[in-house]
Protein backbone atom coordinates (compact mmCIF):
# COMPACT_ATOMS: atom_id res chain seq x y z
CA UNK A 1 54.38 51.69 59.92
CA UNK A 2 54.27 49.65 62.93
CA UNK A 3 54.57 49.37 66.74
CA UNK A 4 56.62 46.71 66.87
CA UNK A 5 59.85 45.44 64.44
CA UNK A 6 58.63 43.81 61.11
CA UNK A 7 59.54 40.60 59.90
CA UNK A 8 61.02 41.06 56.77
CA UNK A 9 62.85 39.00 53.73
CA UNK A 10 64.07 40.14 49.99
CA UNK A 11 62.80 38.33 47.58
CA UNK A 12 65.43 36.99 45.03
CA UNK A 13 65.21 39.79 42.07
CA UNK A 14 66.75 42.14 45.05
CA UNK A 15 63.60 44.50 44.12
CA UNK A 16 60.40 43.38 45.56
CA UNK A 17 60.11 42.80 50.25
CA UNK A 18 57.74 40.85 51.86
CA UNK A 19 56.96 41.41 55.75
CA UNK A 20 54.52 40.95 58.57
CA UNK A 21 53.21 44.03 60.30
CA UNK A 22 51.11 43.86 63.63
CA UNK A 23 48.94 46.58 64.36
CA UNK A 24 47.49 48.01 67.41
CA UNK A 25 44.97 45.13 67.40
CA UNK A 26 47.59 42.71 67.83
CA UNK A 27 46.68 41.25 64.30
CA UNK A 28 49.57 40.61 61.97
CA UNK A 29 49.19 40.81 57.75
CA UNK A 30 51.62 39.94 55.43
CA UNK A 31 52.61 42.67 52.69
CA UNK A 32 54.90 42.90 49.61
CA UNK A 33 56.39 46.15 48.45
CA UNK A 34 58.51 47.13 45.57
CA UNK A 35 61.15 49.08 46.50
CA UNK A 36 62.54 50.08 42.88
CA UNK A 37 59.36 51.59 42.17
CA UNK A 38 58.84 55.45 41.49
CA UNK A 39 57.98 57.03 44.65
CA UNK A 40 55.05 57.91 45.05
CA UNK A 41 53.48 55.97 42.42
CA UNK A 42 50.84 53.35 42.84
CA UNK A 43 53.66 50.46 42.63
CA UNK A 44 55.66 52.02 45.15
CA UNK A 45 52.72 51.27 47.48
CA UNK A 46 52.95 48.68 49.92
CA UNK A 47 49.99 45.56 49.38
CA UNK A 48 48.29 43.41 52.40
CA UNK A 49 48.31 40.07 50.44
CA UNK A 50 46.62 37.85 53.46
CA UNK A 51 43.71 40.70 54.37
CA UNK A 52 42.63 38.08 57.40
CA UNK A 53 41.10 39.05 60.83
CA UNK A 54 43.29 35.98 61.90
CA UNK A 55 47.16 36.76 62.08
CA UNK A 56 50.09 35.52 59.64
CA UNK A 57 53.84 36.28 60.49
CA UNK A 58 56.87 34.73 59.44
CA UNK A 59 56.61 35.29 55.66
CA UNK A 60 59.15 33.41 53.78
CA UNK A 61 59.90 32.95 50.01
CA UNK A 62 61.21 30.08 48.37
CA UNK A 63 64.81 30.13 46.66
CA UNK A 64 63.43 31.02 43.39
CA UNK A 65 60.87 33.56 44.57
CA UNK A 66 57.58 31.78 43.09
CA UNK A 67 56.18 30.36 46.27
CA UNK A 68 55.34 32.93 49.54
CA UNK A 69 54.78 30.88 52.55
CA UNK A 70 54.05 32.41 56.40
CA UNK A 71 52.28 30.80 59.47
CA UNK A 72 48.85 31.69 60.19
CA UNK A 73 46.34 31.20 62.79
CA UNK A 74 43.77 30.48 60.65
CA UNK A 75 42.12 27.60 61.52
């Protein structure tokens, strides 16, 4: 959940999202969820894939779903 709209984009194999989510610290993390998963199981559970105090948005995957790609403020 979120205070603000996530940015989100299927991946190709129509099962799997990745979006940004900022929290109330006005840091953003980039997550991947399955969605065909068994609710309530441990795969149905969402997974921060940056973890960084610095924020990444944007996420993006490539055509063929191998390569995830975002913007950061890392420096």
């Amino acid at each position: 959940k979120s205070w603000t709209d996530t940015d989100a984009q299927w991946a190709a194999d129509s099962r799997h999202i990745v979006y940004a989510v900022l929290d109330v610290n006005y840091n953003s993390d980039i997550w991947i969820m399955d969605a065909l998963a068994e609710p309530g199981s441990d795969a149905a559970k969402p997974v921060n894939i940056t973890r960084h105090p610095d924020s990444d948005n944007s996420p993006r995957l490539s055509a063929d779903g191998k390569v995830l790609y975002f913007l950061s403020d890392r420096d």
